[in-house]
PDB file of N, CA and C in Angstrom:
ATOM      1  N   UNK A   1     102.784  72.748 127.113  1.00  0.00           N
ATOM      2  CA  UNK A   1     102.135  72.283 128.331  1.00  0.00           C
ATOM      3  C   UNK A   1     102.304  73.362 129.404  1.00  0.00           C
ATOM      4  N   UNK A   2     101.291  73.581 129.876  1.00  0.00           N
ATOM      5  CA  UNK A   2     100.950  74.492 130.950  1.00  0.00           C
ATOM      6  C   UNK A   2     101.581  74.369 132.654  1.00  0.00           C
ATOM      7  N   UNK A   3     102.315  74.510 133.325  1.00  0.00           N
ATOM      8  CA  UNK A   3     102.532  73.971 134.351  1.00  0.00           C
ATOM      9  C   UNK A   3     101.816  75.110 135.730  1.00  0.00           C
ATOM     10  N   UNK A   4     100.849  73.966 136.102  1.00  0.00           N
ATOM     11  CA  UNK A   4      99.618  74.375 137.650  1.00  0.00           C
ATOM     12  C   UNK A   4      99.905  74.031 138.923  1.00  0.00           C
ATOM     13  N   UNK A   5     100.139  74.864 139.846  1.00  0.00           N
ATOM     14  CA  UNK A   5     100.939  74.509 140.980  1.00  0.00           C
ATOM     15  C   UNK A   5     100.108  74.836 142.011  1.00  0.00           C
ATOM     16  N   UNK A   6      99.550  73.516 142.675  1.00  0.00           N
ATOM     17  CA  UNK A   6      98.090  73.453 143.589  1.00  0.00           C
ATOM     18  C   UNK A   6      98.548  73.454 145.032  1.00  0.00           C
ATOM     19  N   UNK A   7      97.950  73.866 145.949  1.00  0.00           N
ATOM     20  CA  UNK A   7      98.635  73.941 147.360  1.00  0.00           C
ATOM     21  C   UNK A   7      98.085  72.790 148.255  1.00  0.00           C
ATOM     22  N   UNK A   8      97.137  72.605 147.761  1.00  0.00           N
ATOM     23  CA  UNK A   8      96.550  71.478 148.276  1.00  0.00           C
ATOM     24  C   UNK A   8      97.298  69.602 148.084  1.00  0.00           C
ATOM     25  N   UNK A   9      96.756  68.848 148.782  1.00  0.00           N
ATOM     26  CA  UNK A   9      97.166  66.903 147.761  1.00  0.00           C
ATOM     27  C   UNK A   9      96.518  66.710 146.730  1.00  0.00           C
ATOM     28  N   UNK A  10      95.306  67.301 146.785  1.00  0.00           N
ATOM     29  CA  UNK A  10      94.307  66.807 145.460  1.00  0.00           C
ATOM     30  C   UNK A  10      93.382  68.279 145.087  1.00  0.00           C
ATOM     31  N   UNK A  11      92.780  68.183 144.320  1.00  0.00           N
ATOM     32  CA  UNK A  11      91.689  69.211 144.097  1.00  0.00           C
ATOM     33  C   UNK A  11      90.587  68.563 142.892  1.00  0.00           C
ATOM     34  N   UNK A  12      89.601  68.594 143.004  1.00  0.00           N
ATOM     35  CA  UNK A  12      88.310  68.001 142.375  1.00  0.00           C
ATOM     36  C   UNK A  12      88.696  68.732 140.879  1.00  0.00           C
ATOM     37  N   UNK A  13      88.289  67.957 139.571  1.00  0.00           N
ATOM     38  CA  UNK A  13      88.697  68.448 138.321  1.00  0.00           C
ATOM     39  C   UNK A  13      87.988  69.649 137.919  1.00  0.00           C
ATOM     40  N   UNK A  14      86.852  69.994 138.307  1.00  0.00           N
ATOM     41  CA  UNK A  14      86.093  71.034 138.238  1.00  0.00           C
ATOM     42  C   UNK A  14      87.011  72.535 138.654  1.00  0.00           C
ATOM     43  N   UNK A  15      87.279  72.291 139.651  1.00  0.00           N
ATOM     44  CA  UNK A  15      87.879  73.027 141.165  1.00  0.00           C
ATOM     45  C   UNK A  15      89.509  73.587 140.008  1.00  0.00           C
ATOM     46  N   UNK A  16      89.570  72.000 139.752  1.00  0.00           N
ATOM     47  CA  UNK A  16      90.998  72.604 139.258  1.00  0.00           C
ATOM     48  C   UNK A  16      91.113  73.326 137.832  1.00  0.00           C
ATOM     49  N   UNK A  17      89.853  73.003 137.156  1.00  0.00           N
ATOM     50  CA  UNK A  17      89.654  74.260 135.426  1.00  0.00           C
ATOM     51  C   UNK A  17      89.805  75.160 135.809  1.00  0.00           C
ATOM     52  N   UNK A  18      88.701  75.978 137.202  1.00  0.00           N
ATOM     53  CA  UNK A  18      88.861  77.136 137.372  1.00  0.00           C
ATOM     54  C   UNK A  18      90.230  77.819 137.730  1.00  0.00           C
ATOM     55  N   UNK A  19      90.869  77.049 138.657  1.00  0.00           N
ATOM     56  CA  UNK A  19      92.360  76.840 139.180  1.00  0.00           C
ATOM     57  C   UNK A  19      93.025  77.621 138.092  1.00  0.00           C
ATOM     58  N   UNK A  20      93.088  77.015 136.965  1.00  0.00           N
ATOM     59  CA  UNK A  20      94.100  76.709 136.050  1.00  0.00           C
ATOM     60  C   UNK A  20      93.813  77.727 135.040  1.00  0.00           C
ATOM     61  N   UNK A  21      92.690  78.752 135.217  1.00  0.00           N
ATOM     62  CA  UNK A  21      92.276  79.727 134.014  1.00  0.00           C
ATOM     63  C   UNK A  21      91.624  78.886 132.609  1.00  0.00           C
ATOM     64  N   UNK A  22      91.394  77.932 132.989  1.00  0.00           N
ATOM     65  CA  UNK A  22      91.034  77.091 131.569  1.00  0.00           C
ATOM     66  C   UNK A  22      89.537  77.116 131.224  1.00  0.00           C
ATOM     67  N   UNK A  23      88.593  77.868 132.319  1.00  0.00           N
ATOM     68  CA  UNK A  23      87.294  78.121 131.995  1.00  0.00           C
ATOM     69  C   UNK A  23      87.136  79.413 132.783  1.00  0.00           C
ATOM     70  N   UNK A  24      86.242  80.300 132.704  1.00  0.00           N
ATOM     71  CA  UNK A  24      85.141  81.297 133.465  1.00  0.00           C
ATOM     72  C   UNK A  24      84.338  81.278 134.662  1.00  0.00           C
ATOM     73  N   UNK A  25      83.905  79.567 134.513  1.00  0.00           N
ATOM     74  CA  UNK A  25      83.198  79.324 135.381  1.00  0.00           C
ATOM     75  C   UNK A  25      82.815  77.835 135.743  1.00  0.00           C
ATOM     76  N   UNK A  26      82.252  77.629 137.220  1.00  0.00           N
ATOM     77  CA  UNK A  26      81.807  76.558 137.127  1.00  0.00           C
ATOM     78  C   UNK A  26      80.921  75.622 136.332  1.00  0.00           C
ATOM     79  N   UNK A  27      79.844  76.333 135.938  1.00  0.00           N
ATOM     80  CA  UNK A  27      79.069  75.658 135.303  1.00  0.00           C
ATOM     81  C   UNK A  27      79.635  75.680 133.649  1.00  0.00           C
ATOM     82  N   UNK A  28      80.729  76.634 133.221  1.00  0.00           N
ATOM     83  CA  UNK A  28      81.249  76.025 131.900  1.00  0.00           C
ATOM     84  C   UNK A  28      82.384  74.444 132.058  1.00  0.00           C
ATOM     85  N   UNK A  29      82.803  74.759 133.479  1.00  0.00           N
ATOM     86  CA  UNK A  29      83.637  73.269 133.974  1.00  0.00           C
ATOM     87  C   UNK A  29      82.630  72.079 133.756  1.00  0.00           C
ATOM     88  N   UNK A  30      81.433  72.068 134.067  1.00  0.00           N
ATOM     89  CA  UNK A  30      80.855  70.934 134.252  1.00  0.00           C
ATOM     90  C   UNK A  30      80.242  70.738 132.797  1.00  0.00           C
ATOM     91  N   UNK A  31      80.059  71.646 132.010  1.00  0.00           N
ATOM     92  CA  UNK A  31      79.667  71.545 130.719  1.00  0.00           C
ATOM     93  C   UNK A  31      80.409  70.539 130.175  1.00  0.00           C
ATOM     94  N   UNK A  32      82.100  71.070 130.407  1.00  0.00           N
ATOM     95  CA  UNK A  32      82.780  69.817 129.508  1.00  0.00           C
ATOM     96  C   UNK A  32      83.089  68.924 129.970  1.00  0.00           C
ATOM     97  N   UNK A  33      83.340  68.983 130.984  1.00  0.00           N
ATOM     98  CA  UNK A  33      83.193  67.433 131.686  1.00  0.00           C
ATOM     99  C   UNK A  33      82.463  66.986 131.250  1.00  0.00           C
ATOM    100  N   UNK A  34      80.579  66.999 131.528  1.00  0.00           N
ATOM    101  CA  UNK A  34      80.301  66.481 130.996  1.00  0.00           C
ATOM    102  C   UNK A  34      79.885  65.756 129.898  1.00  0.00           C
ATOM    103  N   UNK A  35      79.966  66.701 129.008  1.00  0.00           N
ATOM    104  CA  UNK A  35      80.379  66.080 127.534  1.00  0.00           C
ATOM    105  C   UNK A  35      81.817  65.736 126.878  1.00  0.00           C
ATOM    106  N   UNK A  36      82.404  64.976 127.801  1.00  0.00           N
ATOM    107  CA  UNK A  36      83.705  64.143 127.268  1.00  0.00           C
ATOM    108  C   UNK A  36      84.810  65.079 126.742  1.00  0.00           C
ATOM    109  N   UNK A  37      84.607  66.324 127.386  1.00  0.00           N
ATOM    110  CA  UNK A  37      85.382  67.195 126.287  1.00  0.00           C
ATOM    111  C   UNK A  37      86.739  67.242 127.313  1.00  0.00           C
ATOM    112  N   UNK A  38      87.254  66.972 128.499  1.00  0.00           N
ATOM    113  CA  UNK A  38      88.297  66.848 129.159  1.00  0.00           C
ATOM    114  C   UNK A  38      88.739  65.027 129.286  1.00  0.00           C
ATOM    115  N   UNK A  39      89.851  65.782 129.615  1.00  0.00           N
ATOM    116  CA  UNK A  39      90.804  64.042 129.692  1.00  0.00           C
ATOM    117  C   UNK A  39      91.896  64.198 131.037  1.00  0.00           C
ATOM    118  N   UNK A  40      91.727  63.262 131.635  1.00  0.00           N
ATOM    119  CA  UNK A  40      92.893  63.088 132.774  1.00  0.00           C
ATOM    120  C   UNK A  40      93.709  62.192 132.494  1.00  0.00           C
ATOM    121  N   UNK A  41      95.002  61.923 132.143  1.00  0.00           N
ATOM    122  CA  UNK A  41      95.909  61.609 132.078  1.00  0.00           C
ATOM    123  C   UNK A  41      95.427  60.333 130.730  1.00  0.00           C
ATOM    124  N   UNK A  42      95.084  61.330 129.972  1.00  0.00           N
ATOM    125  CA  UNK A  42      95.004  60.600 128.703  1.00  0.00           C
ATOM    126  C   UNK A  42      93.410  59.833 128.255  1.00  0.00           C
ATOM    127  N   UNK A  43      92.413  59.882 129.360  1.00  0.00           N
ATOM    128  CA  UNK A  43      91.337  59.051 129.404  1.00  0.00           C
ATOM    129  C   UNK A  43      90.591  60.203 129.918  1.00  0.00           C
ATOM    130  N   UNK A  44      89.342  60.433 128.804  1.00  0.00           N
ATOM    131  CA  UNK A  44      87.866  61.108 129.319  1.00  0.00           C
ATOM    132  C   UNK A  44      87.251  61.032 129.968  1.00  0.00           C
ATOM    133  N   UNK A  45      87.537  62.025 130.951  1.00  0.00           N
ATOM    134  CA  UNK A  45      87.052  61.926 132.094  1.00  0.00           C
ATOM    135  C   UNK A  45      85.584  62.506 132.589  1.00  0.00           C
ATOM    136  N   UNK A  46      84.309  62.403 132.475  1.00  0.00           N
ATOM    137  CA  UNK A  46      83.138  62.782 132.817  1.00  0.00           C
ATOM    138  C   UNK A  46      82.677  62.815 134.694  1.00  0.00           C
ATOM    139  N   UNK A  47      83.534  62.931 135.284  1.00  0.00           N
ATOM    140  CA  UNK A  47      83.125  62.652 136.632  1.00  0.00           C
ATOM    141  C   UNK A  47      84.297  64.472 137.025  1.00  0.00           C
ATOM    142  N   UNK A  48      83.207  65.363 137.285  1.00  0.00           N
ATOM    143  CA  UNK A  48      83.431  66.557 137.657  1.00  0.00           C
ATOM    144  C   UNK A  48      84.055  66.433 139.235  1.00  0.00           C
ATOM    145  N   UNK A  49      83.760  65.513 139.536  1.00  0.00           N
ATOM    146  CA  UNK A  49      84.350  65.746 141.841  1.00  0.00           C
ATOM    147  C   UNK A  49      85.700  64.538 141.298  1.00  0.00           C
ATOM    148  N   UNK A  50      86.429  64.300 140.312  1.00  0.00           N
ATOM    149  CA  UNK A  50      87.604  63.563 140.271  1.00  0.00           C
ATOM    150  C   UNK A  50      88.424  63.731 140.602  1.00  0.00           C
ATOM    151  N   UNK A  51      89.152  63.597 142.089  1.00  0.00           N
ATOM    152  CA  UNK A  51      90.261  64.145 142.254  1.00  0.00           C
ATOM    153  C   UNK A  51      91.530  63.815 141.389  1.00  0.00           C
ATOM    154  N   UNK A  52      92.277  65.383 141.429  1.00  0.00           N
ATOM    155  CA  UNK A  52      93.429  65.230 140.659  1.00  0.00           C
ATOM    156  C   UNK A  52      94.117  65.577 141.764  1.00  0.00           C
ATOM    157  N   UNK A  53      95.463  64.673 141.387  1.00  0.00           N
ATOM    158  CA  UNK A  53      96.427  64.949 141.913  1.00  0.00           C
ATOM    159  C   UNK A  53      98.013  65.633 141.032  1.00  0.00           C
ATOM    160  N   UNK A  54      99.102  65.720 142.274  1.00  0.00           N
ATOM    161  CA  UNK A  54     100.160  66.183 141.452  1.00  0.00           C
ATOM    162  C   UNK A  54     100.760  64.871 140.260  1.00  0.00           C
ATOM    163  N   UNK A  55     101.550  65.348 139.368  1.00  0.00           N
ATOM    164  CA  UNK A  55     101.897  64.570 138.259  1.00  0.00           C
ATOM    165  C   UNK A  55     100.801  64.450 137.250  1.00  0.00           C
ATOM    166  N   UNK A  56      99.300  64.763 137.543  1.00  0.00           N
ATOM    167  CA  UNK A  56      98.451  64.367 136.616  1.00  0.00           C
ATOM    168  C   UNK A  56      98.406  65.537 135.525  1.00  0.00           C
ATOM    169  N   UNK A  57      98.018  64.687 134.065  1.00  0.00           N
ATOM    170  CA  UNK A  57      97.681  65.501 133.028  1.00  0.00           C
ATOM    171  C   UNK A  57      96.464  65.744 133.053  1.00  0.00           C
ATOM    172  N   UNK A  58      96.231  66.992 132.613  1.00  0.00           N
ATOM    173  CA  UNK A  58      94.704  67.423 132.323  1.00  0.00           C
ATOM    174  C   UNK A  58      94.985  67.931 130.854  1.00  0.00           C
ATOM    175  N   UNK A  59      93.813  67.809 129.860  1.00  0.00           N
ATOM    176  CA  UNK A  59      93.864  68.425 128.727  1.00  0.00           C
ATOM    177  C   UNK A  59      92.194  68.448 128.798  1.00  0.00           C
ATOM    178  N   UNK A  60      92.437  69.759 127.693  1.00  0.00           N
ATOM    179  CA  UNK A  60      90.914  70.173 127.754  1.00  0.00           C
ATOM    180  C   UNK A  60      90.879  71.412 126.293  1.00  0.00           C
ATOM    181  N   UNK A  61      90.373  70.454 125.041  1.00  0.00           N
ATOM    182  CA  UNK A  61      90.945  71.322 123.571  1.00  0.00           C
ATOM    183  C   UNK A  61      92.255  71.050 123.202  1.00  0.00           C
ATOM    184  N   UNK A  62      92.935  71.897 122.988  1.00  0.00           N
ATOM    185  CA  UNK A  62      94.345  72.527 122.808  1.00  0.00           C
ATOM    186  C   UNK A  62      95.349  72.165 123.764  1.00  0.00           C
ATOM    187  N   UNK A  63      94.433  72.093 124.871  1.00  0.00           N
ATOM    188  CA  UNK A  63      95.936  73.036 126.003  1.00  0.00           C
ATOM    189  C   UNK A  63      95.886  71.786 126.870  1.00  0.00           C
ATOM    190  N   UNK A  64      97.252  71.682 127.684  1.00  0.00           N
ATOM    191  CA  UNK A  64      97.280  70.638 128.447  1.00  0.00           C
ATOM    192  C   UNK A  64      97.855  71.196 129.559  1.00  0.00           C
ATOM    193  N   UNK A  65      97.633  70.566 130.591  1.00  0.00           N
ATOM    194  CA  UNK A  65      98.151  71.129 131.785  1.00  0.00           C
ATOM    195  C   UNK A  65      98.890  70.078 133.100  1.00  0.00           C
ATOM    196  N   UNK A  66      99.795  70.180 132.950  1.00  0.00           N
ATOM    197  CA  UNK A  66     100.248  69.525 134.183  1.00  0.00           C
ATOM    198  C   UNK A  66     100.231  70.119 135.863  1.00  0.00           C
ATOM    199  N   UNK A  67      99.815  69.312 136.664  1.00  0.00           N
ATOM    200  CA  UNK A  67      99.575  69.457 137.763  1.00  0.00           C
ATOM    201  C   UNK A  67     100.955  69.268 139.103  1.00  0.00           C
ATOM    202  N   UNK A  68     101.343  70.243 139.702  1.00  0.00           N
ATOM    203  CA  UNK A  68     102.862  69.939 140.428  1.00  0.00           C
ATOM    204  C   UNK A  68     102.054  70.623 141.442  1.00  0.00           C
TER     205      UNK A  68
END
């Protein structure tokens, strides 16, 4: 597990792939979002403006990432 350390309270899930090195780009963020291919704290998440907060899991493939 990856640990992502945001400066902000929240950051939109999109906002936070790029954040986190886990995509290239925006429009590859919204790709998997929207095809079910990310999960927030265990549940597929398709809503790209979702805020995440600290403690939350993100996984996306392989890799998981926690948010502090």
């Amino acid at each position: 597990m990856e640990i992502i350390e945001i400066n902000t309270e929240s950051i939109d899930l999109d906002q936070f792939l790029k954040w986190a090195n886990a995509v290239s780009s925006g429009g590859e963020a919204k790709y998997l979002i929207k095809n079910g291919e990310v999960s927030l704290n265990g549940r597929i998440e398709t809503r790209r403006g979702k805020r995440v907060y600290r403690n939350d899991i993100v996984t996306i493939g392989n890799r998981q990432f926690k948010v502090v």
